[in-house]
Structures are given as structure tokens and as C-alpha cells.
C-alpha atoms as a PDB file:
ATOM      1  CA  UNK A   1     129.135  32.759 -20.846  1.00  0.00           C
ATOM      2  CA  UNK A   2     126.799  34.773 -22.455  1.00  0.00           C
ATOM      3  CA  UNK A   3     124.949  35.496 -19.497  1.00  0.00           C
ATOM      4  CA  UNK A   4     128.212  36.959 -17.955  1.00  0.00           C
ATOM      5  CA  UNK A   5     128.628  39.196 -20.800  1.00  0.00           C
ATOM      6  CA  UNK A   6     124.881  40.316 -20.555  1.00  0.00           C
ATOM      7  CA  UNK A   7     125.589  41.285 -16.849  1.00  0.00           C
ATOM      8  CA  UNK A   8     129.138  42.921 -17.343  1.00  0.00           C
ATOM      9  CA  UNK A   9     127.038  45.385 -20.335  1.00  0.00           C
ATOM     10  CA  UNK A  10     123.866  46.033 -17.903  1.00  0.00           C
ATOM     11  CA  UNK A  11     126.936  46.858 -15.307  1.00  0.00           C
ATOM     12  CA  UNK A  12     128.772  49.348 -18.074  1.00  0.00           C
ATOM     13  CA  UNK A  13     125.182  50.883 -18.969  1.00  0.00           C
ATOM     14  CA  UNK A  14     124.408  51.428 -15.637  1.00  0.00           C
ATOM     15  CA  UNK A  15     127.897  53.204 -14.611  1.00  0.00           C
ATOM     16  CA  UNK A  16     127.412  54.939 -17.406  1.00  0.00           C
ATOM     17  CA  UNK A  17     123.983  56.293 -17.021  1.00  0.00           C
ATOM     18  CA  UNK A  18     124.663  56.886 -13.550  1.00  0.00           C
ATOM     19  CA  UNK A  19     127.662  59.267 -14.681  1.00  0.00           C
ATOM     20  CA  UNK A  20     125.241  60.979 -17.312  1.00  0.00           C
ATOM     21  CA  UNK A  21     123.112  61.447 -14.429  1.00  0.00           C
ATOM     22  CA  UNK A  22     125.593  62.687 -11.712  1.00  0.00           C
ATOM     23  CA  UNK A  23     127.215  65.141 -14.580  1.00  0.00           C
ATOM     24  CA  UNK A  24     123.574  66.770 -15.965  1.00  0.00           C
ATOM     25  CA  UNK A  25     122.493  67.653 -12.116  1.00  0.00           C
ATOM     26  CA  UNK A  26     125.963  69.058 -11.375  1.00  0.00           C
ATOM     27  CA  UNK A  27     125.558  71.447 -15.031  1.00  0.00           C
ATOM     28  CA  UNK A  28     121.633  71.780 -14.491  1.00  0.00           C
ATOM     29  CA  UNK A  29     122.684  72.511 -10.182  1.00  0.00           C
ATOM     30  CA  UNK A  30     124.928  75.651 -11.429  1.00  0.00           C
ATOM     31  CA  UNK A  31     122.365  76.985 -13.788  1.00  0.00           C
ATOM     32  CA  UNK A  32     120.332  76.963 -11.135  1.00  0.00           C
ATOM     33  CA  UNK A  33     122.425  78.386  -8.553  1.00  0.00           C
ATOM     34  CA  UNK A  34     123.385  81.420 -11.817  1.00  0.00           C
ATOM     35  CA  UNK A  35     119.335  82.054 -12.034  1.00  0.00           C
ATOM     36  CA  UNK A  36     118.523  82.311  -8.223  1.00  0.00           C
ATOM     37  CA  UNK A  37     121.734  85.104  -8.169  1.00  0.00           C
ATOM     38  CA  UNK A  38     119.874  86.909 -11.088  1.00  0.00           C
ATOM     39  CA  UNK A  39     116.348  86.366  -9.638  1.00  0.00           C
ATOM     40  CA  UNK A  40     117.687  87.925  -6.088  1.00  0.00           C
ATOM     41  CA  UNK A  41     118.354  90.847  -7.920  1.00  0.00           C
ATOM     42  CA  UNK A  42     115.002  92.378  -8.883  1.00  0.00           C
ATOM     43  CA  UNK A  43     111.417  91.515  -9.668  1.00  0.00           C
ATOM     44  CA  UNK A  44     111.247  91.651 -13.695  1.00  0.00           C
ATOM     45  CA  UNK A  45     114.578  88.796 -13.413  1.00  0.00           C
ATOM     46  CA  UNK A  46     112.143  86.647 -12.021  1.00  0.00           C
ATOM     47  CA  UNK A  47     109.708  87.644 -14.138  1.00  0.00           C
ATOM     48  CA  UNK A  48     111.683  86.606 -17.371  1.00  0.00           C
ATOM     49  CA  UNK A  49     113.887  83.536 -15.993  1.00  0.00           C
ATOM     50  CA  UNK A  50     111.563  82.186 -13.610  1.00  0.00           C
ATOM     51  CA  UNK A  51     110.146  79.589 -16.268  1.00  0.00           C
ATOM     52  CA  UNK A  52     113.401  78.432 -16.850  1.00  0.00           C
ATOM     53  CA  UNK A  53     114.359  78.134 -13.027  1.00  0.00           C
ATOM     54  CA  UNK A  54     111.365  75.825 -13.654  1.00  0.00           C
ATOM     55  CA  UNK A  55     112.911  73.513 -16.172  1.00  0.00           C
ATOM     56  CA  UNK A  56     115.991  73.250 -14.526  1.00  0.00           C
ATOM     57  CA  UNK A  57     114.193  71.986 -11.102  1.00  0.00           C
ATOM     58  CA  UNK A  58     112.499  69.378 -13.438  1.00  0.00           C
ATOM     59  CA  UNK A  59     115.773  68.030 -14.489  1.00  0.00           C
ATOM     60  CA  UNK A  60     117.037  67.633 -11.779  1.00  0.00           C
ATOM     61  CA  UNK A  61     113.725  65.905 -10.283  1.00  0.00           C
ATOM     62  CA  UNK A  62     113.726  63.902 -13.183  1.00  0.00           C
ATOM     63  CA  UNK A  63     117.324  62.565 -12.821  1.00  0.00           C
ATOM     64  CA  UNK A  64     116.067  61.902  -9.059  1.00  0.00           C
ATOM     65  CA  UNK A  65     113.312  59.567 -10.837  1.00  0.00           C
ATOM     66  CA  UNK A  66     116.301  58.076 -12.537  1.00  0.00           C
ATOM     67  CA  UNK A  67     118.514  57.344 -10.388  1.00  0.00           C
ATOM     68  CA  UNK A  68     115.766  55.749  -8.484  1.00  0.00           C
ATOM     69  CA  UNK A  69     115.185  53.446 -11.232  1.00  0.00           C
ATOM     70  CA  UNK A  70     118.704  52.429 -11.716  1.00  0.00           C
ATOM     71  CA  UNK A  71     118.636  51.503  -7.788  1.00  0.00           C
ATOM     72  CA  UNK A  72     115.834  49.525  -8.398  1.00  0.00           C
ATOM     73  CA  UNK A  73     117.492  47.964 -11.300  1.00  0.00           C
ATOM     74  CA  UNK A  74     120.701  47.029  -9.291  1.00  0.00           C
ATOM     75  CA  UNK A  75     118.277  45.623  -6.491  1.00  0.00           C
ATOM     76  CA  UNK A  76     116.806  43.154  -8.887  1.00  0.00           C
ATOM     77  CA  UNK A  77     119.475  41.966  -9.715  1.00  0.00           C
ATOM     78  CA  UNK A  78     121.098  41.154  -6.373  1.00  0.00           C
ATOM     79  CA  UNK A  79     117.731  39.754  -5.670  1.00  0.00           C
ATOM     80  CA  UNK A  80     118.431  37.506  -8.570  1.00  0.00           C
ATOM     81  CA  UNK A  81     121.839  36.560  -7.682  1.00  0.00           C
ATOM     82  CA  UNK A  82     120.807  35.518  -3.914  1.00  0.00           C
ATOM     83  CA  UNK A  83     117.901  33.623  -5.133  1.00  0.00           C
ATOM     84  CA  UNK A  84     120.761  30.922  -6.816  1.00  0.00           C
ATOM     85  CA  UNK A  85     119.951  29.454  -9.851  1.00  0.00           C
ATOM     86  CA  UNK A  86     117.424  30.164 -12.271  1.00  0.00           C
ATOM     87  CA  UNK A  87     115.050  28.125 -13.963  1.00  0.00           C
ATOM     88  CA  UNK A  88     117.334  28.317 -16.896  1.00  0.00           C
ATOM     89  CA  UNK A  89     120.427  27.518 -15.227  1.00  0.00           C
ATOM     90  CA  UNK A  90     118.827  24.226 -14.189  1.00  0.00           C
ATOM     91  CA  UNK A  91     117.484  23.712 -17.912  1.00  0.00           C
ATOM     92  CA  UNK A  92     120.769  24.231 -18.687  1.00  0.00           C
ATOM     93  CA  UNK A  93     122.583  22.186 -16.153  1.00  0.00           C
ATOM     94  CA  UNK A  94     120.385  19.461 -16.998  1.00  0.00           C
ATOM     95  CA  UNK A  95     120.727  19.322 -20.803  1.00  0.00           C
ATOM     96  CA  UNK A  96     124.646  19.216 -19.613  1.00  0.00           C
ATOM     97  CA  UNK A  97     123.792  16.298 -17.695  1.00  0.00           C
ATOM     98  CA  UNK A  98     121.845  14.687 -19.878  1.00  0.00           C
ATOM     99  CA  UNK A  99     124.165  14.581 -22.585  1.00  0.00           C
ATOM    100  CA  UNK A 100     126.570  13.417 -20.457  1.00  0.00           C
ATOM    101  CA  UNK A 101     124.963  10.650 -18.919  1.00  0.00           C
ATOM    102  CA  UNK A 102     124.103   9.615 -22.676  1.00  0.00           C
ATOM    103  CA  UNK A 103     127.480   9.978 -23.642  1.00  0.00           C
ATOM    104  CA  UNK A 104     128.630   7.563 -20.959  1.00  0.00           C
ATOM    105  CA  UNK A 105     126.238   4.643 -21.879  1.00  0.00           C
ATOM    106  CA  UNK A 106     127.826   3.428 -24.824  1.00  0.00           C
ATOM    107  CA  UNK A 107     129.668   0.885 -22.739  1.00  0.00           C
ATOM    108  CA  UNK A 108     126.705  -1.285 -21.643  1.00  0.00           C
END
């Protein structure tokens, strides 16, 4: 059950940072899009905002680098949930079964 609940957060964080990411490169995209208008216009612009034109293209490389690791995230896991049980599913399943089976023996 708990393991359920684990999964359903990890799902909530990741929407969620994927929605973080998504709405900084849409802000950080028209910042941009402002500061090449302004650079366009003469040399001295480009002179004064061209550092921040700079930033902005690392944001939105660096929400590139995380969205890449949130695929990779959601990847694992699939890879997880086609690989069946885990080795502490069966520890689990087993300690079930085991005190089941010794539940049941107090008949003989």
C-alpha cells in the first residue's frame, strides 16, 4: 500500500516539475524573444543585454537537461513495472505465505 502511495507522489512530483518546467521556458522563451527585438535594433542593445540573452538561453538549456532527466526517471520506472516483481515483493509475498502456512498447522 505504501508502495502505491510512493508511486502516486513520484507521479504528482513529476507532473508537477514538468509544469514548472513547461511554464519557466514559456516566461524565459518571451524574454528572449523581447531581447532579440531590442538587440535587432542597434549595436550598443547588444552590447548591454547580450549577457542576459545569455542567461536566458541557459535556462532554457537547463530545463532541456531537466526534462531529460524526468524522462529518464519515468523510463525507470516502466522498466521496473515490466520487469514484475521485485525482490521485495517476493520477500514480502513470502513472509505472507509463511505466516499463513503457520497459521494453518495448528490442526495437526
Amino acid at each position: 500500500m505504501e508502495r502505491r502511495r510512493d508511486i502516486k507522489d513520484l507521479e504528482s512530483y513529476l507532473e508537477e516539475a514538468v509544469k514548472n518546467i513547461r511554464d519557466d521556458r514559456a516566461i524565459t522563451s518571451a524574454l528572449l524573444a523581447d531581447i532579440v527585438v531590442l538587440l535587432k535594433k542597434n549595436e550598443q542593445n547588444h552590447k548591454e543585454v547580450g549577457g542576459v540573452a545569455a542567461k536566458y538561453v541557459e535556462t532554457l538549456q537547463r530545463s532541456n537537461e531537466q526534462l531529460v532527466k524526468v524522462a529518464n526517471l519515468l523510463q525507470k520506472r516502466e522498466d521496473n513495472l515490466k520487469q514484475g516483481l521485485t525482490e521485495r515483493d517476493r520477500e514480502d509475498i513470502f513472509d505472507i505465505i509463511g505466516s499463513t502456512d503457520s497459521g494453518g498447522d495448528s490442526d495437526g
